[in-house]
PDB file of N, CA and C in Angstrom:
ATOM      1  N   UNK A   1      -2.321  27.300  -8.697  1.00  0.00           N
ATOM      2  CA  UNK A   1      -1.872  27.076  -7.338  1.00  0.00           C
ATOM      3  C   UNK A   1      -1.388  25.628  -7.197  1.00  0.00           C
ATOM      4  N   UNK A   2      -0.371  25.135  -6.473  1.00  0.00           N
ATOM      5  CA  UNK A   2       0.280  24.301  -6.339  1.00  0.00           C
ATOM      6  C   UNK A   2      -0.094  23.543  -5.088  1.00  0.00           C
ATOM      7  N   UNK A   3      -0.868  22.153  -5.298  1.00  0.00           N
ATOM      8  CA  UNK A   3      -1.186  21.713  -3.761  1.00  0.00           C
ATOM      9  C   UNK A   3      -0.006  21.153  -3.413  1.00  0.00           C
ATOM     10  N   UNK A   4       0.600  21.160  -2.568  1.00  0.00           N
ATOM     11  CA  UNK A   4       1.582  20.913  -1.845  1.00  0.00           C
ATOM     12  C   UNK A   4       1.304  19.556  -0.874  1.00  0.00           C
ATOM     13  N   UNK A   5       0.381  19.204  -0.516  1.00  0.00           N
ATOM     14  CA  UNK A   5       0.113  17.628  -0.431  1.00  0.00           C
ATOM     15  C   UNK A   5      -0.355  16.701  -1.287  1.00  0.00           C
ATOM     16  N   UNK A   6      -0.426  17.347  -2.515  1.00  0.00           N
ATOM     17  CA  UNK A   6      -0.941  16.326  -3.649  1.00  0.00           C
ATOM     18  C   UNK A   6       0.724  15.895  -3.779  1.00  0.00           C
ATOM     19  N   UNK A   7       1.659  17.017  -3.897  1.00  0.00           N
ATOM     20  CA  UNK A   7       2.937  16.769  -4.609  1.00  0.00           C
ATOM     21  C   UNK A   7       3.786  15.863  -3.920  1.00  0.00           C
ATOM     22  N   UNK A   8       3.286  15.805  -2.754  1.00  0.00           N
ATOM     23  CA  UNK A   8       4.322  15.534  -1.483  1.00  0.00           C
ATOM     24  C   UNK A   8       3.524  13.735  -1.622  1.00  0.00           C
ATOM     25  N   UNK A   9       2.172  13.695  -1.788  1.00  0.00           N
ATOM     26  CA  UNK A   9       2.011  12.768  -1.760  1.00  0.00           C
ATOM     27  C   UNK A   9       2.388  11.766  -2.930  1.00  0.00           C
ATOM     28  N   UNK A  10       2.215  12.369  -3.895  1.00  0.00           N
ATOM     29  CA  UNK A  10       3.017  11.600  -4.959  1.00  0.00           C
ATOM     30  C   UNK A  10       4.553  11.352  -5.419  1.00  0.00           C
ATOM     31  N   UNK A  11       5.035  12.028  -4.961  1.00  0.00           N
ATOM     32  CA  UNK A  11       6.729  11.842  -4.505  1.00  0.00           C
ATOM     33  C   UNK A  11       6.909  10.828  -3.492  1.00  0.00           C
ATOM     34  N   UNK A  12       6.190  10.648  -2.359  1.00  0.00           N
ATOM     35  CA  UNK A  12       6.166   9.514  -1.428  1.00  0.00           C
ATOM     36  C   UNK A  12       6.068   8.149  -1.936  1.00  0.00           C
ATOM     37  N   UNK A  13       4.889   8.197  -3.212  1.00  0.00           N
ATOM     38  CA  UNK A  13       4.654   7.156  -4.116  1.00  0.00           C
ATOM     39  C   UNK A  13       5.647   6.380  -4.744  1.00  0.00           C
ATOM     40  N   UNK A  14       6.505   7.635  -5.456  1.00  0.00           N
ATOM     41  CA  UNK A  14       7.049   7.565  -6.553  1.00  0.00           C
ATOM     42  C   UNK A  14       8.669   6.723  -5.706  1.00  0.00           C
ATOM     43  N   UNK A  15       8.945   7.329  -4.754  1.00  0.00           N
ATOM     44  CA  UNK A  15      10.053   7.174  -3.556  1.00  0.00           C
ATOM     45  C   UNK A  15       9.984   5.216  -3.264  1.00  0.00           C
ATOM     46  N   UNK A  16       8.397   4.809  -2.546  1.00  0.00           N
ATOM     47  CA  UNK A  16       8.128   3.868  -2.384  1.00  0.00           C
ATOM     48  C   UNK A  16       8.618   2.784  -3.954  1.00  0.00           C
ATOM     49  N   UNK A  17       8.159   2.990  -5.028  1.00  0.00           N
ATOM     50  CA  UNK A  17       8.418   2.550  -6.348  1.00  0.00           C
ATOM     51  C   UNK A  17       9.647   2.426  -6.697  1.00  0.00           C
ATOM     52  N   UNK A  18      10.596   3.229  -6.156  1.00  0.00           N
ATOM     53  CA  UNK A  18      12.215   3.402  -6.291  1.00  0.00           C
ATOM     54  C   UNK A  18      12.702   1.884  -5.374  1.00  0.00           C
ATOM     55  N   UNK A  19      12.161   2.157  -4.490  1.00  0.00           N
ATOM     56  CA  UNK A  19      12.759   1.272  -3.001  1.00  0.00           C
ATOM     57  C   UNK A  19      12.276  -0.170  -3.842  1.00  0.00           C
ATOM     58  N   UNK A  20      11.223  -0.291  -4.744  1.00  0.00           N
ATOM     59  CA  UNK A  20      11.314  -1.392  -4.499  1.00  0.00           C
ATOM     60  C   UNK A  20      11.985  -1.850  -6.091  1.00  0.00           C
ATOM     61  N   UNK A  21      12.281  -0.840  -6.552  1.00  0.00           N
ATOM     62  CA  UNK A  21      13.155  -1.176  -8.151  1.00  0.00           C
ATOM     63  C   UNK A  21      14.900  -2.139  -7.062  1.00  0.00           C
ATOM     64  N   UNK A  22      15.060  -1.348  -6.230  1.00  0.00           N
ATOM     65  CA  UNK A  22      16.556  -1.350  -5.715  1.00  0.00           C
ATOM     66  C   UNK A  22      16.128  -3.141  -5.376  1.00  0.00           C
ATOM     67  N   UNK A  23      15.137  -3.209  -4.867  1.00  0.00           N
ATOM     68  CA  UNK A  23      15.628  -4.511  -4.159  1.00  0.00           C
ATOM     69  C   UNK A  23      15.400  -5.734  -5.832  1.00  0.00           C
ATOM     70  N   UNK A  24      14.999  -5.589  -7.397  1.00  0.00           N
ATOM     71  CA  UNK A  24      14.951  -5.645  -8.384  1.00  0.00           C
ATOM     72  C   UNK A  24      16.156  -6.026  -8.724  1.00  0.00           C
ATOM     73  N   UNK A  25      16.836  -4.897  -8.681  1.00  0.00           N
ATOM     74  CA  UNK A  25      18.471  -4.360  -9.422  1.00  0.00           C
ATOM     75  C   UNK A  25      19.010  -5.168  -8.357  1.00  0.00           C
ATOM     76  N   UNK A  26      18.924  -5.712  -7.468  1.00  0.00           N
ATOM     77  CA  UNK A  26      20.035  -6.982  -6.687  1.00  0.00           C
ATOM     78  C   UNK A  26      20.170  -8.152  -6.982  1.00  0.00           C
ATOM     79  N   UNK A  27      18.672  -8.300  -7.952  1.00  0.00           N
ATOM     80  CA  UNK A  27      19.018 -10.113  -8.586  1.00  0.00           C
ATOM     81  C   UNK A  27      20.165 -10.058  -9.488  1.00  0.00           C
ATOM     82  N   UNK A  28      20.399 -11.401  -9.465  1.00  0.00           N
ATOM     83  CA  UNK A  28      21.611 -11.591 -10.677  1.00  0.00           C
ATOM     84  C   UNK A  28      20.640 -11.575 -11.553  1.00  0.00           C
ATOM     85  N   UNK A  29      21.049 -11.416 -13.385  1.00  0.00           N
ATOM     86  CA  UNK A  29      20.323 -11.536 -14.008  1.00  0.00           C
ATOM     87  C   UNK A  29      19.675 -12.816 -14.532  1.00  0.00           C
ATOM     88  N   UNK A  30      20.376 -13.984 -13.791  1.00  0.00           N
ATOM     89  CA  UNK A  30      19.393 -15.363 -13.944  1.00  0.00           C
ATOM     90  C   UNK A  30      18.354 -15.480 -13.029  1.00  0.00           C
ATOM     91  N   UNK A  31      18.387 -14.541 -11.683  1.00  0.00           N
ATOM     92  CA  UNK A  31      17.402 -14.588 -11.316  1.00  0.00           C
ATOM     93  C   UNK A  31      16.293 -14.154 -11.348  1.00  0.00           C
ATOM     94  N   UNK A  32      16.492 -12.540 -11.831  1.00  0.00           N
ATOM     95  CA  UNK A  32      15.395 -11.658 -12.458  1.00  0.00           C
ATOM     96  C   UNK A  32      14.915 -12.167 -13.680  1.00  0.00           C
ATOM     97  N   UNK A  33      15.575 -13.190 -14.412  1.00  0.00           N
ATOM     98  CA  UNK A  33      14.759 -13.760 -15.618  1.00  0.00           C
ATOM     99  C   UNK A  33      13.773 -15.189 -15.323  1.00  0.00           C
ATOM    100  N   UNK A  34      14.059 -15.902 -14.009  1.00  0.00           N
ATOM    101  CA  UNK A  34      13.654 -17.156 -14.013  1.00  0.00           C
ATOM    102  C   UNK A  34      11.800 -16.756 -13.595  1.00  0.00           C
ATOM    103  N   UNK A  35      11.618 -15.745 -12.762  1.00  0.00           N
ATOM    104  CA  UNK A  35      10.123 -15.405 -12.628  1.00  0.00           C
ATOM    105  C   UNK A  35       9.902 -14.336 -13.642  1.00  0.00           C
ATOM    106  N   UNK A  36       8.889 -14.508 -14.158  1.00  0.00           N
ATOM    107  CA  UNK A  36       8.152 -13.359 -15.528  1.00  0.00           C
ATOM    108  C   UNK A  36       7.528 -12.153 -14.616  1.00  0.00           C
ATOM    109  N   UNK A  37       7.128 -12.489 -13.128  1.00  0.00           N
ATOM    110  CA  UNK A  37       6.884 -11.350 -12.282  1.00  0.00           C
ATOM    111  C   UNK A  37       7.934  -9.869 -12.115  1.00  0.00           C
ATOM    112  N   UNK A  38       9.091 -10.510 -12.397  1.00  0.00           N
ATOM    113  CA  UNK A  38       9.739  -9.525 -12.261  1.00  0.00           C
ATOM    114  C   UNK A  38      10.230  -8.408 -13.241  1.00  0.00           C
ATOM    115  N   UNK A  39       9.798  -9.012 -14.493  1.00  0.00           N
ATOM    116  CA  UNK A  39       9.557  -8.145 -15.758  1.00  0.00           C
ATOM    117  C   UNK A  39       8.428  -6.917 -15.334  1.00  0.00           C
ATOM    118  N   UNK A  40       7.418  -8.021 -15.133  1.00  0.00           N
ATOM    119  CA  UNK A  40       5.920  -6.786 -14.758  1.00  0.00           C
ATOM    120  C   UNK A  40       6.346  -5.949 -14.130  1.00  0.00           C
ATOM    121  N   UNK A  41       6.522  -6.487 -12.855  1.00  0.00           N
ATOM    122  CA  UNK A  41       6.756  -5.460 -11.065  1.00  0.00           C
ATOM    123  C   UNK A  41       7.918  -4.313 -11.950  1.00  0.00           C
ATOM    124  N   UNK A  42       9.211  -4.741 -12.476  1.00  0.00           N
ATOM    125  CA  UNK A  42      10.287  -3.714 -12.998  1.00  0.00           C
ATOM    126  C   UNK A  42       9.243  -2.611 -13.787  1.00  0.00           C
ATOM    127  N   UNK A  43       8.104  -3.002 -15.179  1.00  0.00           N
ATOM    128  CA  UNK A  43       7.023  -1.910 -16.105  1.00  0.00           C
ATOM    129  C   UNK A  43       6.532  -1.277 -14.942  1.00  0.00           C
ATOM    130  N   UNK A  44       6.180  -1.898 -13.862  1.00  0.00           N
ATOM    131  CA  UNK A  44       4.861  -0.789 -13.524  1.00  0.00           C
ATOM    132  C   UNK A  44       5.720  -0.065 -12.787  1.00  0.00           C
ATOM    133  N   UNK A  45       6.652  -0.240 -11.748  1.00  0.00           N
ATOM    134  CA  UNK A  45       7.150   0.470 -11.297  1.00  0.00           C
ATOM    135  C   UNK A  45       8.188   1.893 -11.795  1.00  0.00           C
ATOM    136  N   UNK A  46       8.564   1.562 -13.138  1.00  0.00           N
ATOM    137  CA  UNK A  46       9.493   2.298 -13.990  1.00  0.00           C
ATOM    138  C   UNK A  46       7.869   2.896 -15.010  1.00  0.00           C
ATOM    139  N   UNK A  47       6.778   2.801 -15.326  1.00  0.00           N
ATOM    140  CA  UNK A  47       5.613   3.636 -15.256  1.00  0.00           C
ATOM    141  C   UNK A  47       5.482   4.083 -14.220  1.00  0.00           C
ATOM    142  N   UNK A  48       4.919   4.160 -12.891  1.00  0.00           N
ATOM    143  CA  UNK A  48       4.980   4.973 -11.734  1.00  0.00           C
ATOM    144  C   UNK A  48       5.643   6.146 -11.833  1.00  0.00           C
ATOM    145  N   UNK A  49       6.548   6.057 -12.490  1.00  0.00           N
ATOM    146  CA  UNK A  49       7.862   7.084 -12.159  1.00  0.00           C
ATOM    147  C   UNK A  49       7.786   7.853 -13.741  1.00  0.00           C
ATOM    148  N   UNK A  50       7.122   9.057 -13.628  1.00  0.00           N
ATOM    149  CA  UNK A  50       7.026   9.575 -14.655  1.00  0.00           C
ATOM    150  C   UNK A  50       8.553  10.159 -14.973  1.00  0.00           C
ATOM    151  N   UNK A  51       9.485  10.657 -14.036  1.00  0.00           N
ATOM    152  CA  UNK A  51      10.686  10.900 -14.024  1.00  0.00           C
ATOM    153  C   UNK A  51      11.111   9.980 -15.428  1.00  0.00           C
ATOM    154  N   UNK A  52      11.142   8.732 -14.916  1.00  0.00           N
ATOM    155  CA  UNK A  52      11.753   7.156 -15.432  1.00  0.00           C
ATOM    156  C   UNK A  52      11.191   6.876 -16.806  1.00  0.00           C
ATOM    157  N   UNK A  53      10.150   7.317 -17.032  1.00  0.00           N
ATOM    158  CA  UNK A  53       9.078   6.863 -18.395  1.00  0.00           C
ATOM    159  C   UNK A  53       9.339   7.361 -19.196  1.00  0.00           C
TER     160      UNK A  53
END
């Protein structure tokens, strides 16, 4: 049986994780390289996303 708020809730997750790749993918790439945070935040979020992994 398929819970249907487990799924819904983890698609919401996965949705949230997207939104914040996009605002990621707007640095230039000198800027996404000058903080090492943004390496991490890009792994976990592209893990989140089993789609993506």
């Amino acid at each position: 049986m398929i819970d249907r708020q487990l799924i819904t809730r983890k698609i919401s997750l996965i949705l949230e994780d997207l939104a914040a790749m996009t605002r990621l993918s707007q640095l230039s790439r000198e800027q996404y390289l000058e903080d090492p945070i943004n390496e991490a935040l890009a792994e976990r979020y592209l893990g989140a996303c089993p789609i993506l992994a």
